[in-house]
C-alpha atoms as a PDB file:
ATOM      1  CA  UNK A   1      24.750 -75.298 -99.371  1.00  0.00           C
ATOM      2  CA  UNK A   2      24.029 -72.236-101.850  1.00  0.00           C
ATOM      3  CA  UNK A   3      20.753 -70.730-101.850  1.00  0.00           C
ATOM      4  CA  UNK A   4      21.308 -68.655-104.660  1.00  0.00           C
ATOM      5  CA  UNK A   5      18.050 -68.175-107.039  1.00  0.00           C
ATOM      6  CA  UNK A   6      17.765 -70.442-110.234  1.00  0.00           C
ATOM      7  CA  UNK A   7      15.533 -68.141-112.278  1.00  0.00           C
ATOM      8  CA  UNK A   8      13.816 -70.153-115.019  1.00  0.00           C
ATOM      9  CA  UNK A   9      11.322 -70.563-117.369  1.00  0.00           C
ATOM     10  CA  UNK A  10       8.532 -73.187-116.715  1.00  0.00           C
ATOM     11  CA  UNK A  11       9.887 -74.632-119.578  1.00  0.00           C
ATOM     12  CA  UNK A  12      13.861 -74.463-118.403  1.00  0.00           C
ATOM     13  CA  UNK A  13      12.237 -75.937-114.916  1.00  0.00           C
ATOM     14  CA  UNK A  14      10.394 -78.924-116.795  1.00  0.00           C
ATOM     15  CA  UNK A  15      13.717 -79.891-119.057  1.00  0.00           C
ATOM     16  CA  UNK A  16      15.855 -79.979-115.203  1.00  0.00           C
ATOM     17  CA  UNK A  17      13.403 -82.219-113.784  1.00  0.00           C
ATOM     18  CA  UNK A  18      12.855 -84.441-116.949  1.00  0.00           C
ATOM     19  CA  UNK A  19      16.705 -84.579-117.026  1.00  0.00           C
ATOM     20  CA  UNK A  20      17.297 -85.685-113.089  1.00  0.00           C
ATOM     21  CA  UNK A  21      14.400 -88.269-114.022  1.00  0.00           C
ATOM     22  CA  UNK A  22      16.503 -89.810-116.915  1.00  0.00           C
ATOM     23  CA  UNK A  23      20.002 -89.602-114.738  1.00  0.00           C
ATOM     24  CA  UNK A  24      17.940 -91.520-111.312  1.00  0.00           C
ATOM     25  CA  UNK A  25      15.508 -93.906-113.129  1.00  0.00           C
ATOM     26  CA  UNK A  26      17.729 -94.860-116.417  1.00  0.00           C
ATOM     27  CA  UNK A  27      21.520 -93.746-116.423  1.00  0.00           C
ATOM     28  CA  UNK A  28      22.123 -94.444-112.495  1.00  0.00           C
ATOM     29  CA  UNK A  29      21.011 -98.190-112.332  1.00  0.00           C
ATOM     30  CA  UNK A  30      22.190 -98.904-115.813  1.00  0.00           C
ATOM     31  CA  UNK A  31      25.774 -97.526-114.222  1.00  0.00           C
ATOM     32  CA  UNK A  32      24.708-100.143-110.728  1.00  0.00           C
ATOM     33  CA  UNK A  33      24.910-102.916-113.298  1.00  0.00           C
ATOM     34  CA  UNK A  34      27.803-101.662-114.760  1.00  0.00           C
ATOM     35  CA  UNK A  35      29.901-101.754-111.183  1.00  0.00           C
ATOM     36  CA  UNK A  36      28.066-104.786-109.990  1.00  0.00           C
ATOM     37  CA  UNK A  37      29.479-106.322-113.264  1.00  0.00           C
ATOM     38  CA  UNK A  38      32.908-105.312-113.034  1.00  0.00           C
ATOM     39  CA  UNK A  39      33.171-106.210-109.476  1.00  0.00           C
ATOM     40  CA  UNK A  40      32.378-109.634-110.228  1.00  0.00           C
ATOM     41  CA  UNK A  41      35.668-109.891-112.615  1.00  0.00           C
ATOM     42  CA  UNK A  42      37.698-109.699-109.133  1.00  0.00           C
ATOM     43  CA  UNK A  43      41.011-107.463-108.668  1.00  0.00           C
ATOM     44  CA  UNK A  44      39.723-103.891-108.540  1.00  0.00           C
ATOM     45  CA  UNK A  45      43.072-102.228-108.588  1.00  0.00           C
ATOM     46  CA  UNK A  46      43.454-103.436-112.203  1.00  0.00           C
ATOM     47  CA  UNK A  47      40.280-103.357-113.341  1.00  0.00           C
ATOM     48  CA  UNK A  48      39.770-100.493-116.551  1.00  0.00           C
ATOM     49  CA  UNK A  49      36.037-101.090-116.443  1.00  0.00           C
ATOM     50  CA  UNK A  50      35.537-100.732-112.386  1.00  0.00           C
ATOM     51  CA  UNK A  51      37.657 -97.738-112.601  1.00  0.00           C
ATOM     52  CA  UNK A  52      35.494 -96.200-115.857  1.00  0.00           C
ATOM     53  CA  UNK A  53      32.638 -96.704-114.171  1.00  0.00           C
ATOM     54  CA  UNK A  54      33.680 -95.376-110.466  1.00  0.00           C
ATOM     55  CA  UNK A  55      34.685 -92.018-112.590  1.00  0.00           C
ATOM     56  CA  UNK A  56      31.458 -91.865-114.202  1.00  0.00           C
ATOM     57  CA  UNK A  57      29.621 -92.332-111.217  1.00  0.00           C
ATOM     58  CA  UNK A  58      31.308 -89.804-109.391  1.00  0.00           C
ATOM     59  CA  UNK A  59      30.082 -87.596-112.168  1.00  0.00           C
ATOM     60  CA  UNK A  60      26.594 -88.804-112.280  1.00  0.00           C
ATOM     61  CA  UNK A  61      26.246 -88.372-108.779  1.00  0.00           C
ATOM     62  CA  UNK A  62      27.752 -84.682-108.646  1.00  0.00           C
ATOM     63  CA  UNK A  63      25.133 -83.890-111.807  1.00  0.00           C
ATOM     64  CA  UNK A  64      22.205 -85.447-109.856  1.00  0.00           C
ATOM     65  CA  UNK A  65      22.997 -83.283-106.270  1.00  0.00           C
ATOM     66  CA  UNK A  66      23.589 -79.806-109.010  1.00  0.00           C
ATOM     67  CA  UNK A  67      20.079 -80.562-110.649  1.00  0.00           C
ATOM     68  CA  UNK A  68      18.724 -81.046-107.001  1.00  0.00           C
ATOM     69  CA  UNK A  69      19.658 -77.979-105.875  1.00  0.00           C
ATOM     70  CA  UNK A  70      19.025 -75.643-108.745  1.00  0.00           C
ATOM     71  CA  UNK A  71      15.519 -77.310-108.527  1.00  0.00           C
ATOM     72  CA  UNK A  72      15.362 -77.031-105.110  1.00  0.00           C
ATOM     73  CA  UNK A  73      16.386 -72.898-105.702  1.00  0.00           C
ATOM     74  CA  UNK A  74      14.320 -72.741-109.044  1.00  0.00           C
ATOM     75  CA  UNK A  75      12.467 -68.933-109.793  1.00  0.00           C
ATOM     76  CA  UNK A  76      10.016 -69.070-112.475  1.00  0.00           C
ATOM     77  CA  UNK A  77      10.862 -66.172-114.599  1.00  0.00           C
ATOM     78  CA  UNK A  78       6.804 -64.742-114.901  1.00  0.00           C
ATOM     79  CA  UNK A  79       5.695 -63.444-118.386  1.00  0.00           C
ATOM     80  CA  UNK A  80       6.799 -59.698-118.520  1.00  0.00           C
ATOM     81  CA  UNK A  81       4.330 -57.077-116.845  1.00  0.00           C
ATOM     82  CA  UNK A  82       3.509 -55.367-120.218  1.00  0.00           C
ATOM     83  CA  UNK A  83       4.943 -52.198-118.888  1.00  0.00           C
ATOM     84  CA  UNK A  84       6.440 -51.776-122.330  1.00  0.00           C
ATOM     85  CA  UNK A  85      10.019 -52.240-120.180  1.00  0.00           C
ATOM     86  CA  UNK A  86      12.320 -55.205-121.359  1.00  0.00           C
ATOM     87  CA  UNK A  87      12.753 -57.357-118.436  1.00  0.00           C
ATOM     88  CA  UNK A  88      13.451 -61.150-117.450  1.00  0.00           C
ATOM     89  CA  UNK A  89      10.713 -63.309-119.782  1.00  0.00           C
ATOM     90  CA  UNK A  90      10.700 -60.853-122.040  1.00  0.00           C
ATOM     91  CA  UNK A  91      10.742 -61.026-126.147  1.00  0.00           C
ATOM     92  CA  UNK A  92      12.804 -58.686-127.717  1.00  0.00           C
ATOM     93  CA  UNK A  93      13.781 -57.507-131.427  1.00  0.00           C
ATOM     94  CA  UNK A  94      17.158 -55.632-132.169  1.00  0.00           C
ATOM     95  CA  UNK A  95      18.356 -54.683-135.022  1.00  0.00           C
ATOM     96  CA  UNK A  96      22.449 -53.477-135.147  1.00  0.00           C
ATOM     97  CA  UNK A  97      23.295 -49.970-136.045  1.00  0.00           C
ATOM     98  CA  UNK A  98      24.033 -50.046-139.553  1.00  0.00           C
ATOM     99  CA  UNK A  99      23.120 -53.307-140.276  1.00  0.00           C
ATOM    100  CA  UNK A 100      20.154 -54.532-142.677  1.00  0.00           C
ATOM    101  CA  UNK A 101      16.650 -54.792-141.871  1.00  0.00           C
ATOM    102  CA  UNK A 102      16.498 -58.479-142.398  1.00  0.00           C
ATOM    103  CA  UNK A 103      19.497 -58.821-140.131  1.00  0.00           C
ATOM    104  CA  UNK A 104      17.021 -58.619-137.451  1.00  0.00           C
ATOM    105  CA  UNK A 105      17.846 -60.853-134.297  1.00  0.00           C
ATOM    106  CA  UNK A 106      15.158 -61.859-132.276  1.00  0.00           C
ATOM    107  CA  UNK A 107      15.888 -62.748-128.450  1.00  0.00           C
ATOM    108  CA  UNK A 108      14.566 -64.329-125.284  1.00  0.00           C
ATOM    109  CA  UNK A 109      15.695 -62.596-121.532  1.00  0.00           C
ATOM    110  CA  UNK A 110      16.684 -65.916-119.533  1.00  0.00           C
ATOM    111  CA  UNK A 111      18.334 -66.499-116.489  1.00  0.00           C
ATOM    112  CA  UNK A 112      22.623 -67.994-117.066  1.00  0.00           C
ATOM    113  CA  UNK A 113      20.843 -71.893-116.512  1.00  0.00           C
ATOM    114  CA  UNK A 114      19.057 -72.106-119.771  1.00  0.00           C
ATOM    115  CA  UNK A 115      20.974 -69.639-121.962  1.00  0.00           C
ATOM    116  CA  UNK A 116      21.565 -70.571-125.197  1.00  0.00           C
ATOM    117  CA  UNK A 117      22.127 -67.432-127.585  1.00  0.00           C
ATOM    118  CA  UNK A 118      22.525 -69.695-130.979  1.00  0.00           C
ATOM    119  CA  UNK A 119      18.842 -70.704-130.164  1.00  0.00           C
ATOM    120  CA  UNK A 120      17.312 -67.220-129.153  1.00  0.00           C
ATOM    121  CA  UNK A 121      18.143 -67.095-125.498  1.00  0.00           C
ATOM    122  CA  UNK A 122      20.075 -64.400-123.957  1.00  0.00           C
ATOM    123  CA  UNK A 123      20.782 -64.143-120.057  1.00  0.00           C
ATOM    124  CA  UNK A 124      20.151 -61.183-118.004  1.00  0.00           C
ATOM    125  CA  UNK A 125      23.836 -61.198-116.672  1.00  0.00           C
ATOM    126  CA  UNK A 126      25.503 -61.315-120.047  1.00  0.00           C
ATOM    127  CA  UNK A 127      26.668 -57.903-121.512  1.00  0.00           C
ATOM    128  CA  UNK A 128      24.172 -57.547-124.011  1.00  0.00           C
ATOM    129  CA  UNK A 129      21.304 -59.055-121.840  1.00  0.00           C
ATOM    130  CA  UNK A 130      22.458 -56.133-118.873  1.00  0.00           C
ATOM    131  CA  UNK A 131      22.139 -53.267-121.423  1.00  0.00           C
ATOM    132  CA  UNK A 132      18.550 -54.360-122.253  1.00  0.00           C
ATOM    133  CA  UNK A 133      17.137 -54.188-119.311  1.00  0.00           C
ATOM    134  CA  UNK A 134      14.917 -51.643-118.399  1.00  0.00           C
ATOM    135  CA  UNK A 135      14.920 -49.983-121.669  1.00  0.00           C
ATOM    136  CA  UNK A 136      12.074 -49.742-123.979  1.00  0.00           C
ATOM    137  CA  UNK A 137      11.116 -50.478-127.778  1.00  0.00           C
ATOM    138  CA  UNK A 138      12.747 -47.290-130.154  1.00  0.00           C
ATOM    139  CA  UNK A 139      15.631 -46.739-127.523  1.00  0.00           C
ATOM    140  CA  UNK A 140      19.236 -47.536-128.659  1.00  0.00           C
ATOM    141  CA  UNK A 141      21.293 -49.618-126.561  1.00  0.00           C
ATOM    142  CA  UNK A 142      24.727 -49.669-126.698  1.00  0.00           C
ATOM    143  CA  UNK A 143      27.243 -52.319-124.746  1.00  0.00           C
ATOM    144  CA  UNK A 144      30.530 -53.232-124.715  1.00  0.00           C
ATOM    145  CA  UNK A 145      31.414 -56.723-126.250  1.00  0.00           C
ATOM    146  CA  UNK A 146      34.911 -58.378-127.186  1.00  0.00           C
ATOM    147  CA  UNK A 147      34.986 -56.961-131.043  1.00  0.00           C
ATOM    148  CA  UNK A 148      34.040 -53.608-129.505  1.00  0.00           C
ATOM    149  CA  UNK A 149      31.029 -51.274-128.848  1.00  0.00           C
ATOM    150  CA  UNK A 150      27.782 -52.466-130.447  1.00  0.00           C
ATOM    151  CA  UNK A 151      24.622 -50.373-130.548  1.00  0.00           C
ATOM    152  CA  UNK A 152      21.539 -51.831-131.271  1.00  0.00           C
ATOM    153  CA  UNK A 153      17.716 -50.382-131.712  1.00  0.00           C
ATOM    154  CA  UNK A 154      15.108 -52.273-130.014  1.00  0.00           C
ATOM    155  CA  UNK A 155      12.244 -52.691-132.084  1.00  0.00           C
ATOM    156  CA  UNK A 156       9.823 -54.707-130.403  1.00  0.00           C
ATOM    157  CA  UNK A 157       9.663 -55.920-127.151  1.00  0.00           C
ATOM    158  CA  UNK A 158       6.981 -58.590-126.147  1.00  0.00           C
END
């Protein structure tokens, strides 16, 4: 069993456990019916829908025990100290070396479960997420990404 930490917002914690409540109390008995039906249409060994549903099950399941466990593991990422220091929770504004002021981008610190950088949310372990950390607002940050070395200004951090 892995006892690695799920860090999380109490937002990213709330969207798990409304999601294993939709896979145990809707999806799972609504796929019960679904075997129960195709069982009743007799040779299994033939049967597309049995086999469909045996597949999905098997997937439903495996999704139910991962939500469990990163539940079970979950670390509520705490609002930032106000240390001025970017860290996990915290708000940040960057602006690219040599780009526009209204290219501004505007980012989250997450943990790698609820990343999601088209909507705002950067983890901690991704490149640009690592060369945050720790730094403050008016320092340049530079990392390494696929198209090359980006350097970016922090401008606010909240």
């Amino acid at each position: 069993m892995n006892d690695k930490p799920v860090y999380l917002t109490e937002e990213g914690l709330e969207a798990l456990k409304a999601e294993l409540d939709e896979l145990i109390n809707v999806k799972r008995p609504a796929l019960a019916r679904r075997l129960h039906a195709a069982i009743k249409q007799g040779d299994l060994s033939e049967n597309a829908d049995y086999i469909a549903a045996k597949e999905e099950q098997g997937f439903l399941e495996g999704r139910i025990q991962q939500l469990q466990a990163m539940i079970r593991n979950a670390q509520i990422i705490r609002k930032p100290r106000g240390n001025g220091r970017i860290d996990m929770g915290s708000r940040v504004r960057l602006l690219e070396e040599g780009m526009d002021e209204s290219e501004v981008e505007e980012y989250v610190i997450v943990g790698p479960t609820e990343a999601e950088p088209s909507k705002g949310k950067i983890s901690y372990e991704s490149p640009l997420g690592k060369a945050l950390l720790g730094h403050r607002e008016g320092e340049i940050v530079e990392y390494h990404a696929p198209i090359g070395v980006l350097r970016f200004r922090i401008l606010e951090v909240r």
